[in-house]
PDB file of N, CA and C in Angstrom:
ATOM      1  N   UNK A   1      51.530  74.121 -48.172  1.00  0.00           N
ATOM      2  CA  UNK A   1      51.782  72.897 -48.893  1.00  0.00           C
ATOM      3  C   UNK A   1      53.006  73.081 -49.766  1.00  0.00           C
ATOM      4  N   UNK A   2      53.468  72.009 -50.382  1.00  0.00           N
ATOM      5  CA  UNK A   2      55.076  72.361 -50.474  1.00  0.00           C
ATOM      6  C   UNK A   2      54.598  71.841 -52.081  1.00  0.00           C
ATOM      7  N   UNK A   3      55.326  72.763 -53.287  1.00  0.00           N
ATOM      8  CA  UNK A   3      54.580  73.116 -54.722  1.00  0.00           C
ATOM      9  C   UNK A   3      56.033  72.673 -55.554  1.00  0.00           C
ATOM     10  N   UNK A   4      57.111  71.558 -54.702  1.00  0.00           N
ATOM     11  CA  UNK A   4      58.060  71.318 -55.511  1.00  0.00           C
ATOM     12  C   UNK A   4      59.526  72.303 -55.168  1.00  0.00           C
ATOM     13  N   UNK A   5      60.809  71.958 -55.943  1.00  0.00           N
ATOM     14  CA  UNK A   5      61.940  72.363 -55.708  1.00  0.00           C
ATOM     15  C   UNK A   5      62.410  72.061 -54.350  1.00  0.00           C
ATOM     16  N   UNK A   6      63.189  73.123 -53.461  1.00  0.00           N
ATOM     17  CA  UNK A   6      63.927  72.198 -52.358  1.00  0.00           C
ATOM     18  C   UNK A   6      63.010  72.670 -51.100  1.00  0.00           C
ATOM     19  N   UNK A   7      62.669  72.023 -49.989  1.00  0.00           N
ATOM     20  CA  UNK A   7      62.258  72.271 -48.651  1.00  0.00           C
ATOM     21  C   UNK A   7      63.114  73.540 -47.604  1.00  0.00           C
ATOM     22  N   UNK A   8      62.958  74.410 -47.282  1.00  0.00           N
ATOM     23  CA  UNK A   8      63.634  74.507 -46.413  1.00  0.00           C
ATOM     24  C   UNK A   8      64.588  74.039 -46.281  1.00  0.00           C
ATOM     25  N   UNK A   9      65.959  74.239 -45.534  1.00  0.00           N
ATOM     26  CA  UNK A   9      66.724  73.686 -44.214  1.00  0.00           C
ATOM     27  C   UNK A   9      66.398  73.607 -42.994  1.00  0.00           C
ATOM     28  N   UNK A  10      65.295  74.401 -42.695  1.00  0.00           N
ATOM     29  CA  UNK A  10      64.524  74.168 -41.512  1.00  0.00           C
ATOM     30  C   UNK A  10      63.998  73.144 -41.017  1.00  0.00           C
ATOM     31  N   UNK A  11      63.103  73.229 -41.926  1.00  0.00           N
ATOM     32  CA  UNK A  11      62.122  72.372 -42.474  1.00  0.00           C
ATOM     33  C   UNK A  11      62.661  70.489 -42.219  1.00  0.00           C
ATOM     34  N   UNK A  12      63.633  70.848 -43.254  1.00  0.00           N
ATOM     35  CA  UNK A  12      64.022  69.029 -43.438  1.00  0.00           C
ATOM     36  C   UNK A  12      65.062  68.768 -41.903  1.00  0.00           C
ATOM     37  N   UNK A  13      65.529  69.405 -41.386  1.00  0.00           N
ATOM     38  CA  UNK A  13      66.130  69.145 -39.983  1.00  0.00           C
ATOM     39  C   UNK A  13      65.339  68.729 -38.997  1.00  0.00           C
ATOM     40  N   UNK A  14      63.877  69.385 -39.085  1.00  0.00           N
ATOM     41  CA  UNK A  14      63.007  69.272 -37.540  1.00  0.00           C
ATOM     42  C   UNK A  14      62.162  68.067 -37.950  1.00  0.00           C
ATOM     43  N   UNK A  15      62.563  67.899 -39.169  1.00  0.00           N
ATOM     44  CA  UNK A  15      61.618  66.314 -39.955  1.00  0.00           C
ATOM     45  C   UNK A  15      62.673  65.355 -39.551  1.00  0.00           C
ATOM     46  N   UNK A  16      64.083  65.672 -39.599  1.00  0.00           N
ATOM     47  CA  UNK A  16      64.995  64.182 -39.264  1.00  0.00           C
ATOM     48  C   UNK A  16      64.531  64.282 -38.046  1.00  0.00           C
ATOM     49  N   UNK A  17      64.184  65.069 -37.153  1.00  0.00           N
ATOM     50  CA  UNK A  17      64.536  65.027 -35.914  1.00  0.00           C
ATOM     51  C   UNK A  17      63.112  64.225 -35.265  1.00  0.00           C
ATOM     52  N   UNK A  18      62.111  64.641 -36.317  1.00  0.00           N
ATOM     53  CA  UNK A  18      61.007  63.927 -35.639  1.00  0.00           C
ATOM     54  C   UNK A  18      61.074  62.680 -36.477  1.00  0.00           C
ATOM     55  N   UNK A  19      61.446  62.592 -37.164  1.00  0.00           N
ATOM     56  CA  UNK A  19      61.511  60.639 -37.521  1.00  0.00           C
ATOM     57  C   UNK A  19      61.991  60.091 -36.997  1.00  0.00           C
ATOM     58  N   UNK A  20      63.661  60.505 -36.455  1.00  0.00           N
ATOM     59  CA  UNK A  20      64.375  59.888 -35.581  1.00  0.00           C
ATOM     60  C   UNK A  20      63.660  59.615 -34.442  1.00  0.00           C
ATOM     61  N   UNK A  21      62.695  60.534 -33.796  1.00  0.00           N
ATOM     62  CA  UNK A  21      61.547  60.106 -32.533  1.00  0.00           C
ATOM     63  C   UNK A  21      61.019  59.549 -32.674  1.00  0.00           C
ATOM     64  N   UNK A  22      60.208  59.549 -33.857  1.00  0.00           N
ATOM     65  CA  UNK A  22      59.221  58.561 -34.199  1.00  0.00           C
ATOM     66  C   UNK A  22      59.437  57.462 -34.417  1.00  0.00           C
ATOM     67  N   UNK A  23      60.632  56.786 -34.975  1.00  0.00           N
ATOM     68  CA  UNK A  23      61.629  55.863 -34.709  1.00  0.00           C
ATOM     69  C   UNK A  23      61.862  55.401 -33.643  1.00  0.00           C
ATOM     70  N   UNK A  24      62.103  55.902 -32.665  1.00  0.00           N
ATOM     71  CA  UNK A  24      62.370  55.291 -31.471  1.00  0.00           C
ATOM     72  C   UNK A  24      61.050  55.054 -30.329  1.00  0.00           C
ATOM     73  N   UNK A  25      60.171  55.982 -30.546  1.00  0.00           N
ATOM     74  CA  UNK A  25      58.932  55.617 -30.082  1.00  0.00           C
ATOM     75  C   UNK A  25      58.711  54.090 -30.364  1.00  0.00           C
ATOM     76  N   UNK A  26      58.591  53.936 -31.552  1.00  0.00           N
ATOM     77  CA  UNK A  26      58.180  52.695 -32.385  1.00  0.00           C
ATOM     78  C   UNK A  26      58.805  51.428 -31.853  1.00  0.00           C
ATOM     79  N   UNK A  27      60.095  52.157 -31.940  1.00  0.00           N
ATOM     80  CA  UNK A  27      60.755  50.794 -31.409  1.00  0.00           C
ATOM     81  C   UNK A  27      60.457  50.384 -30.038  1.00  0.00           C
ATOM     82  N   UNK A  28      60.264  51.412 -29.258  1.00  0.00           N
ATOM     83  CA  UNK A  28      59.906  50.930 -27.530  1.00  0.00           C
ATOM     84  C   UNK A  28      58.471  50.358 -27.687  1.00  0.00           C
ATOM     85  N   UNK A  29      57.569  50.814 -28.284  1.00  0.00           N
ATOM     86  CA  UNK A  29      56.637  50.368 -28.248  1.00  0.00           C
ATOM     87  C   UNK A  29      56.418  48.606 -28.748  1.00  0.00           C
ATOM     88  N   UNK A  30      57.306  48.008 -29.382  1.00  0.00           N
ATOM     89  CA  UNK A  30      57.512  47.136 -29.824  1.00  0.00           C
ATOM     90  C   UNK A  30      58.253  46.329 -29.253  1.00  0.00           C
ATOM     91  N   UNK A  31      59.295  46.822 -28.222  1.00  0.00           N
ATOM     92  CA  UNK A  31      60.025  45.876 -27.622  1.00  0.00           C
ATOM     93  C   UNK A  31      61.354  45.633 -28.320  1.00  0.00           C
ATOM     94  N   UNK A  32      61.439  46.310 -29.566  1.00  0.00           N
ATOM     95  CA  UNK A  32      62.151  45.913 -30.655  1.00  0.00           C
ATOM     96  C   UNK A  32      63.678  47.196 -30.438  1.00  0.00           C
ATOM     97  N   UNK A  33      64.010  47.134 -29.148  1.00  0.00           N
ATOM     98  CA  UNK A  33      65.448  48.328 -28.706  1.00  0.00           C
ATOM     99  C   UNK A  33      66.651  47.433 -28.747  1.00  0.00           C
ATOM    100  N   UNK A  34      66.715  46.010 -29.468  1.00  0.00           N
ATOM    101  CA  UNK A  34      67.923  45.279 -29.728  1.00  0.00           C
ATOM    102  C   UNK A  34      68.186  45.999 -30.991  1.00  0.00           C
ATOM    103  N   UNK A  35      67.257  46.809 -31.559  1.00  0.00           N
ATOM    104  CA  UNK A  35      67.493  46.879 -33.107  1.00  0.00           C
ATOM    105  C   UNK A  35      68.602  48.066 -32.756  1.00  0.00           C
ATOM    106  N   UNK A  36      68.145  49.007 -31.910  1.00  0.00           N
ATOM    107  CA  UNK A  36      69.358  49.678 -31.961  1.00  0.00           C
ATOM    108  C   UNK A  36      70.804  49.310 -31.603  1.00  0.00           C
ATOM    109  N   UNK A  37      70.931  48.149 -30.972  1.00  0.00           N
ATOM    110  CA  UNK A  37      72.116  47.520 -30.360  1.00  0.00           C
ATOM    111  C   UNK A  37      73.179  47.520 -31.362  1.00  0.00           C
ATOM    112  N   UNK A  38      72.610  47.163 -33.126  1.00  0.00           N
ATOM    113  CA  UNK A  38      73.649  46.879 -34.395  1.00  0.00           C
ATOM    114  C   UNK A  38      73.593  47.919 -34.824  1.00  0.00           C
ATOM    115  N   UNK A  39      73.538  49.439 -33.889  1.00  0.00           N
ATOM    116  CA  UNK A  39      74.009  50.663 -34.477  1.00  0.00           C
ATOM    117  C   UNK A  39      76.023  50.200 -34.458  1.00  0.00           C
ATOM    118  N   UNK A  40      76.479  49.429 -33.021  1.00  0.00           N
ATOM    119  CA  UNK A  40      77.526  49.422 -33.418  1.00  0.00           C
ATOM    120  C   UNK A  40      78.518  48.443 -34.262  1.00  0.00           C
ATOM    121  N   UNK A  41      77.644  47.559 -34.430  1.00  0.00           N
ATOM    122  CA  UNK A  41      77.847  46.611 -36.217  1.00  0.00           C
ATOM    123  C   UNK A  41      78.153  47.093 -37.126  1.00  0.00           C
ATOM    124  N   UNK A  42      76.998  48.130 -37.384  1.00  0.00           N
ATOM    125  CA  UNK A  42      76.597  49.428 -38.570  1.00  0.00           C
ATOM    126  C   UNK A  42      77.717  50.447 -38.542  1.00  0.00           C
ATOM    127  N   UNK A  43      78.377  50.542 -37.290  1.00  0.00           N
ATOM    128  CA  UNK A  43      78.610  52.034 -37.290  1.00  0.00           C
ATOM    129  C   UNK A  43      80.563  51.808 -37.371  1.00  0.00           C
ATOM    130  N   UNK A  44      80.778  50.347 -37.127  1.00  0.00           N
ATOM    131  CA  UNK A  44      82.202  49.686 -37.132  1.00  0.00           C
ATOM    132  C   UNK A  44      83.363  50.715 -37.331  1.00  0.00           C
ATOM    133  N   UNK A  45      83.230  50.433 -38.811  1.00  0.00           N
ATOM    134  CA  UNK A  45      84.537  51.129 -39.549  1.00  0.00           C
ATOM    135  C   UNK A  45      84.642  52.798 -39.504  1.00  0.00           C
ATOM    136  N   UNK A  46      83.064  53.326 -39.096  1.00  0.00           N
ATOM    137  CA  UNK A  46      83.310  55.075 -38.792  1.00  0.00           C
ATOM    138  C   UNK A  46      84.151  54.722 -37.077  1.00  0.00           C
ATOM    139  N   UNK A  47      83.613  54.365 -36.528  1.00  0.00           N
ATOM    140  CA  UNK A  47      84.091  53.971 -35.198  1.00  0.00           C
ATOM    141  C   UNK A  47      85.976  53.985 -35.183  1.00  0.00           C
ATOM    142  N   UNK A  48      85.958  52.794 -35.733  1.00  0.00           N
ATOM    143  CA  UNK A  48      87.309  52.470 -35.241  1.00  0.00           C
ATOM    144  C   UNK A  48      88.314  52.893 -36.350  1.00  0.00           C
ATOM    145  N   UNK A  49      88.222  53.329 -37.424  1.00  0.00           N
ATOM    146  CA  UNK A  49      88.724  54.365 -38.966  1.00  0.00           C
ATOM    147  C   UNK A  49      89.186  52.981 -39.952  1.00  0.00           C
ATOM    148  N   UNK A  50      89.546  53.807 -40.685  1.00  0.00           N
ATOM    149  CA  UNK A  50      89.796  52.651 -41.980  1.00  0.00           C
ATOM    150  C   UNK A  50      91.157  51.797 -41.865  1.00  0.00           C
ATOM    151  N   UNK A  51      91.821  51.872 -41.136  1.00  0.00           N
ATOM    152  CA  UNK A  51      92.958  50.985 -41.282  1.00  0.00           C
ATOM    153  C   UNK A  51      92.574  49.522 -40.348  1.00  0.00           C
ATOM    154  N   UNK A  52      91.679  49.670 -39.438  1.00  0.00           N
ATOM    155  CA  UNK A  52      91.553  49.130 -38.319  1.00  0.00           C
ATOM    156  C   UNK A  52      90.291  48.016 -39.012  1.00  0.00           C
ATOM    157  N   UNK A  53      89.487  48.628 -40.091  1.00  0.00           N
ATOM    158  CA  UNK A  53      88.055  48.436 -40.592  1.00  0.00           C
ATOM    159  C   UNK A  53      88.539  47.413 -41.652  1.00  0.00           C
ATOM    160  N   UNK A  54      89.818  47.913 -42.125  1.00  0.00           N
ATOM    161  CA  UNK A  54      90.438  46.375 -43.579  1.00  0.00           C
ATOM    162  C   UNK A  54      90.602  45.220 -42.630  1.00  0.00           C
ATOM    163  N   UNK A  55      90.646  44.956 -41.504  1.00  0.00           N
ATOM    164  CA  UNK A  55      91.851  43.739 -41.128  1.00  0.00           C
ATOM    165  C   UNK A  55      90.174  43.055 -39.953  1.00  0.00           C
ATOM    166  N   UNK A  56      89.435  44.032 -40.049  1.00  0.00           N
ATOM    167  CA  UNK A  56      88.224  43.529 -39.281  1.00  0.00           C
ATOM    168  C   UNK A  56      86.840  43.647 -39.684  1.00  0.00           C
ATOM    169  N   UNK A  57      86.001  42.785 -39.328  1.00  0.00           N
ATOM    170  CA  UNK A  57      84.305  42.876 -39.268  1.00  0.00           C
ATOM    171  C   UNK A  57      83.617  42.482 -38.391  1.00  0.00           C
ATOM    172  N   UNK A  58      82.939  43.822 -37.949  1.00  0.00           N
ATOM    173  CA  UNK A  58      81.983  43.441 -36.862  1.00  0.00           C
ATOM    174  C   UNK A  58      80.770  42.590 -37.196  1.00  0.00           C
ATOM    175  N   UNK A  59      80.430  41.614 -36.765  1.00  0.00           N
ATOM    176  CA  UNK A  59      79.547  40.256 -37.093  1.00  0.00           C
ATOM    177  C   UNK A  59      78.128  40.531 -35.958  1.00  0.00           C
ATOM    178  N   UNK A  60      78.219  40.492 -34.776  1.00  0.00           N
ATOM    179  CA  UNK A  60      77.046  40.888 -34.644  1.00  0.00           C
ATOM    180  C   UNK A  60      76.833  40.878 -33.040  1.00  0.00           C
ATOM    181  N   UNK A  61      76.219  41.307 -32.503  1.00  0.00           N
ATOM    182  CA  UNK A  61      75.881  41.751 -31.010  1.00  0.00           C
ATOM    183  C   UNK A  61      75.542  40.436 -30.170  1.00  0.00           C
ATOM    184  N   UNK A  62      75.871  39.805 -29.622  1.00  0.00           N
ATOM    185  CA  UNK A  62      75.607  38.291 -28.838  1.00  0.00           C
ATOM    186  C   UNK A  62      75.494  39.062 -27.223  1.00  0.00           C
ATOM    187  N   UNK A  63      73.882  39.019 -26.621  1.00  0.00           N
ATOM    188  CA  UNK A  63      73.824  39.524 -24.979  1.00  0.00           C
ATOM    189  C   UNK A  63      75.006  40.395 -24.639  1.00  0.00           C
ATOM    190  N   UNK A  64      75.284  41.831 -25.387  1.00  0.00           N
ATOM    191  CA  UNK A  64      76.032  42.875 -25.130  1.00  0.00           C
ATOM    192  C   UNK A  64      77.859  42.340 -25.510  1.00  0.00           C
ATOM    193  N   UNK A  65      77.931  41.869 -26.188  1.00  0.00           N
ATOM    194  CA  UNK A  65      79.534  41.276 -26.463  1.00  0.00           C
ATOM    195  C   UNK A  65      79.138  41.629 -27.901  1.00  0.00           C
ATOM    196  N   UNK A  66      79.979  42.284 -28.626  1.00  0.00           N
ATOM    197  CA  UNK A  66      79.998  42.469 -30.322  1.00  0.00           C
ATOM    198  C   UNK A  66      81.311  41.800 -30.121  1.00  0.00           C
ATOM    199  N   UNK A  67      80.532  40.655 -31.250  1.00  0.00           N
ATOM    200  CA  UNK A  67      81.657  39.987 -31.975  1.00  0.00           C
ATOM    201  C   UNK A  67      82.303  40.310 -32.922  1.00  0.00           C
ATOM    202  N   UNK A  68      83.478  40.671 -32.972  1.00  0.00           N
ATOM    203  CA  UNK A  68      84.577  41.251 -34.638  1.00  0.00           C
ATOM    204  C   UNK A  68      85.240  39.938 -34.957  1.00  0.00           C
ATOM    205  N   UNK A  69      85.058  39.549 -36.133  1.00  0.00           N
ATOM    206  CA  UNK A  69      85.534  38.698 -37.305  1.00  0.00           C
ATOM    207  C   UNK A  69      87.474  39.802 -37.327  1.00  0.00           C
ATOM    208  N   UNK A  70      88.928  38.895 -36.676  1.00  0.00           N
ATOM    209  CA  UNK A  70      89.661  39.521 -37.163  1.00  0.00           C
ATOM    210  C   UNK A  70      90.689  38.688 -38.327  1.00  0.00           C
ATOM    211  N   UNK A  71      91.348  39.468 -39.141  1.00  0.00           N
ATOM    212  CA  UNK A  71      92.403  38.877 -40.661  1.00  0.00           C
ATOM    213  C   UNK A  71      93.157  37.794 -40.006  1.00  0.00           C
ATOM    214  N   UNK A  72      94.027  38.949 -38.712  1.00  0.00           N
ATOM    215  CA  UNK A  72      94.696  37.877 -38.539  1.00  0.00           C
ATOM    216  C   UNK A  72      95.349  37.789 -36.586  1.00  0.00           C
ATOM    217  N   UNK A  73      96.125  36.608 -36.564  1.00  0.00           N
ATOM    218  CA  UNK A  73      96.406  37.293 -34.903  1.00  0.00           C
ATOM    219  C   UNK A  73      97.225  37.551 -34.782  1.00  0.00           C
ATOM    220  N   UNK A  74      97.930  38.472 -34.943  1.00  0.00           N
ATOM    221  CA  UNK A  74      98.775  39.706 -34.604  1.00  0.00           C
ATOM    222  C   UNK A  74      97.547  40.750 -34.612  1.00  0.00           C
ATOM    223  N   UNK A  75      97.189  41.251 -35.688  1.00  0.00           N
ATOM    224  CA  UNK A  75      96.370  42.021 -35.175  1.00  0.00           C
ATOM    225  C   UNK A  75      94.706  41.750 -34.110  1.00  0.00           C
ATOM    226  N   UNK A  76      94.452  40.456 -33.917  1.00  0.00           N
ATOM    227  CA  UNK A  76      93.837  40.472 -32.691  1.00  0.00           C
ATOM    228  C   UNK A  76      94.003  40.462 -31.421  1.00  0.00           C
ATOM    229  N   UNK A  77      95.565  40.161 -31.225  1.00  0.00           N
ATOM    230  CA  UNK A  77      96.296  40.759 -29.790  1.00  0.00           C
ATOM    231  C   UNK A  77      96.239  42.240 -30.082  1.00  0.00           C
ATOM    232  N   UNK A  78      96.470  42.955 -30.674  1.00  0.00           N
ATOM    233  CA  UNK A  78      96.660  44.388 -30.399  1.00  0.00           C
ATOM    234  C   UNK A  78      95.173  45.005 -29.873  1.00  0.00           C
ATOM    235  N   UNK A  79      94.039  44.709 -31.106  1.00  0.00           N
ATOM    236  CA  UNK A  79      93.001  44.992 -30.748  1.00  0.00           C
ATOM    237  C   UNK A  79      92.538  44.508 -29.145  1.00  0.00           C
ATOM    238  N   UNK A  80      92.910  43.422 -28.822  1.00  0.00           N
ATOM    239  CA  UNK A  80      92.642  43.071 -27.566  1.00  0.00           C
ATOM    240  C   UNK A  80      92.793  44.111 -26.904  1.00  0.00           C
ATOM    241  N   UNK A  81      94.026  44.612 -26.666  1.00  0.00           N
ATOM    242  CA  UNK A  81      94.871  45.173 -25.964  1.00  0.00           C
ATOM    243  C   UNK A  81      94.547  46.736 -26.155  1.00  0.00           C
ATOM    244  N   UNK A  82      93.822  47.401 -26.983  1.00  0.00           N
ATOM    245  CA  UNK A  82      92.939  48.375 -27.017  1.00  0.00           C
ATOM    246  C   UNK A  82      91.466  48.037 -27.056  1.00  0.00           C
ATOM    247  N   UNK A  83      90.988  47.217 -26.406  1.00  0.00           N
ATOM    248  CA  UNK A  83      89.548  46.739 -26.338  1.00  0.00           C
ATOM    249  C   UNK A  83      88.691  48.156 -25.403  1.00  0.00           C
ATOM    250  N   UNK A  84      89.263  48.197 -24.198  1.00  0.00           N
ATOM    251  CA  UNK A  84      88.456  49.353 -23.578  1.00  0.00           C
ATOM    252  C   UNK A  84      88.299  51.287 -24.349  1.00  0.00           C
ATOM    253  N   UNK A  85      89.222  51.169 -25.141  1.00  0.00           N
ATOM    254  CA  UNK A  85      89.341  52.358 -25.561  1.00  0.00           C
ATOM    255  C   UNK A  85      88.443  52.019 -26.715  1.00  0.00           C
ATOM    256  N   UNK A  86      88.260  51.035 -27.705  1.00  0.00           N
ATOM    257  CA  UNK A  86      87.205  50.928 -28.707  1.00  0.00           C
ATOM    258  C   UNK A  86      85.619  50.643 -27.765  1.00  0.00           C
ATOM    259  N   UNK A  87      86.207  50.443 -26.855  1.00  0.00           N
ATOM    260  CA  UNK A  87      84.560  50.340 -26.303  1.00  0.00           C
ATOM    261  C   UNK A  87      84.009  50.886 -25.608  1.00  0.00           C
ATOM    262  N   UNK A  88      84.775  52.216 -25.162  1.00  0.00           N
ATOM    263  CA  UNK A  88      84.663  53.695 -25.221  1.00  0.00           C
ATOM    264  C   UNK A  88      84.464  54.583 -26.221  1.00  0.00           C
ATOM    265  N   UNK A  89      84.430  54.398 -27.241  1.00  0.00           N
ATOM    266  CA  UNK A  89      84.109  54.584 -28.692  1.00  0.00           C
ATOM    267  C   UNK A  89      82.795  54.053 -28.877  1.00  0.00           C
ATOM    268  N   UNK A  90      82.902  53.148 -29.053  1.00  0.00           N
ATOM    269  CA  UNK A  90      81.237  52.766 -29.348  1.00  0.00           C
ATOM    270  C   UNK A  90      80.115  53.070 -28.874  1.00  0.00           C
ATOM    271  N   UNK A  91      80.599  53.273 -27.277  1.00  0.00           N
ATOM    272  CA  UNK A  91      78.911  53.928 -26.956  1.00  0.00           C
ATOM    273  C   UNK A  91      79.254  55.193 -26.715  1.00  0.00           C
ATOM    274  N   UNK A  92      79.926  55.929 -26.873  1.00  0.00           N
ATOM    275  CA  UNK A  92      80.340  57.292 -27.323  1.00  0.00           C
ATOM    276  C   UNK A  92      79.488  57.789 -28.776  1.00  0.00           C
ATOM    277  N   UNK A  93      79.971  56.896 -29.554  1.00  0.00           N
ATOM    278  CA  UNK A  93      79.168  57.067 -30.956  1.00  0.00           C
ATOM    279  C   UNK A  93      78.015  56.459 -31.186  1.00  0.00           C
ATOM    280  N   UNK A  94      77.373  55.172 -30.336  1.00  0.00           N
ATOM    281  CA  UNK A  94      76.220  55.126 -30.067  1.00  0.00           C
ATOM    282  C   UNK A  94      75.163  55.433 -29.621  1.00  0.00           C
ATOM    283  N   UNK A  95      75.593  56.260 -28.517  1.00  0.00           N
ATOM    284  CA  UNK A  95      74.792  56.771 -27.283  1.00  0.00           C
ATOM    285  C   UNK A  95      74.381  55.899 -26.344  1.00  0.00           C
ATOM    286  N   UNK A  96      74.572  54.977 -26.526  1.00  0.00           N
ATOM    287  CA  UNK A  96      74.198  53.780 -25.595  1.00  0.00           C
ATOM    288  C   UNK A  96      75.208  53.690 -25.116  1.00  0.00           C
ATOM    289  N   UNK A  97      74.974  52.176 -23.962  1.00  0.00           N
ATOM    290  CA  UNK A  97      76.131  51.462 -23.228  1.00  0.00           C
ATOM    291  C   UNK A  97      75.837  50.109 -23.275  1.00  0.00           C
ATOM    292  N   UNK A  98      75.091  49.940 -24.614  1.00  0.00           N
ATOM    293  CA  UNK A  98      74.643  48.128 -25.195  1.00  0.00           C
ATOM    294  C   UNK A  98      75.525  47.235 -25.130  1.00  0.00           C
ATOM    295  N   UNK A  99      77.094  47.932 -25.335  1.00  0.00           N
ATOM    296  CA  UNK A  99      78.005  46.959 -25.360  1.00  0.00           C
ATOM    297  C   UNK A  99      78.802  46.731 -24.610  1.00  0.00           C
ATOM    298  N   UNK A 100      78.894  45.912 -23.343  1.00  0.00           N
ATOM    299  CA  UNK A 100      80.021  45.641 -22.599  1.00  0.00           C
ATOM    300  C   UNK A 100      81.265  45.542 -22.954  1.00  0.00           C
ATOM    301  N   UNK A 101      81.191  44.284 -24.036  1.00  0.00           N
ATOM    302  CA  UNK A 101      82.383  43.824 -23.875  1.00  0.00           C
ATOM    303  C   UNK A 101      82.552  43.007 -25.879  1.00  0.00           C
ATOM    304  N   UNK A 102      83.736  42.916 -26.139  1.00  0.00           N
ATOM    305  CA  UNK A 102      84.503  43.073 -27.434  1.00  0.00           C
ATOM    306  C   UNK A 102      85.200  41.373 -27.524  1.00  0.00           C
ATOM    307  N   UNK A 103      84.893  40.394 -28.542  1.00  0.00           N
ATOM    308  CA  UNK A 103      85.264  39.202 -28.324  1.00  0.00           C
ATOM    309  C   UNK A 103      85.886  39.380 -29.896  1.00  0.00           C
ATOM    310  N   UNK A 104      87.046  39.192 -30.258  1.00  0.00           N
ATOM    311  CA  UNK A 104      87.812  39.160 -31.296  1.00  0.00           C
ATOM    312  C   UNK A 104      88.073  37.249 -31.592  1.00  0.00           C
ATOM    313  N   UNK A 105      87.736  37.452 -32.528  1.00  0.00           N
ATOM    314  CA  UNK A 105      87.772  36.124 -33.574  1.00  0.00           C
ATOM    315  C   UNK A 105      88.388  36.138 -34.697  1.00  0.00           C
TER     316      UNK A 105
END
């Protein structure tokens, strides 16, 4: 039994690792695996870095199309125009392949 101060490093690693399961159990069991879909909503600005993250916002997953909110259009032709390489990124850093396809607004 644990009597206070810090856990292990052991310890608290094989605990993320089983929440993270237990997490996802949950979610299949529920039907509820869209929830992971706004990992790449969530995960935007680590994704695509900070210069790219001021001028945009990812808004939200529509039947595998993440919609990005962009500043302005100049920079939504460019992004266009690197669409497959950010969306090679995303389920790279997702682990999934939830997202087809990238609709800039």
């Amino acid at each position: 039994m644990w009597q206070g101060g810090q856990l292990p490093m052991k310890s608290r690693q094989s605990s993320a690792k089983s929440l993270a399961s237990a997490l996802d159990d949950v979610l299949d069991a529920f039907s509820l695996t869209r929830v992971r879909d706004y990992d790449a909503v969530v995960k935007w600005p680590e994704i695509v870095g900070e210069q790219i993250a001021r001028v945009t916002e990812a808004v939200k997953i529509d039947k595998g199309v993440l919609v990005v909110r962009v500043t302005n259009g100049p920079w939504r032709n460019e992004l266009t125009l690197m669409k497959g390489t950010i969306l090679e990124k995303i389920n790279t850093s997702t682990g999934r392949s939830s997202v087809r396809d990238i609709r800039f607004v």
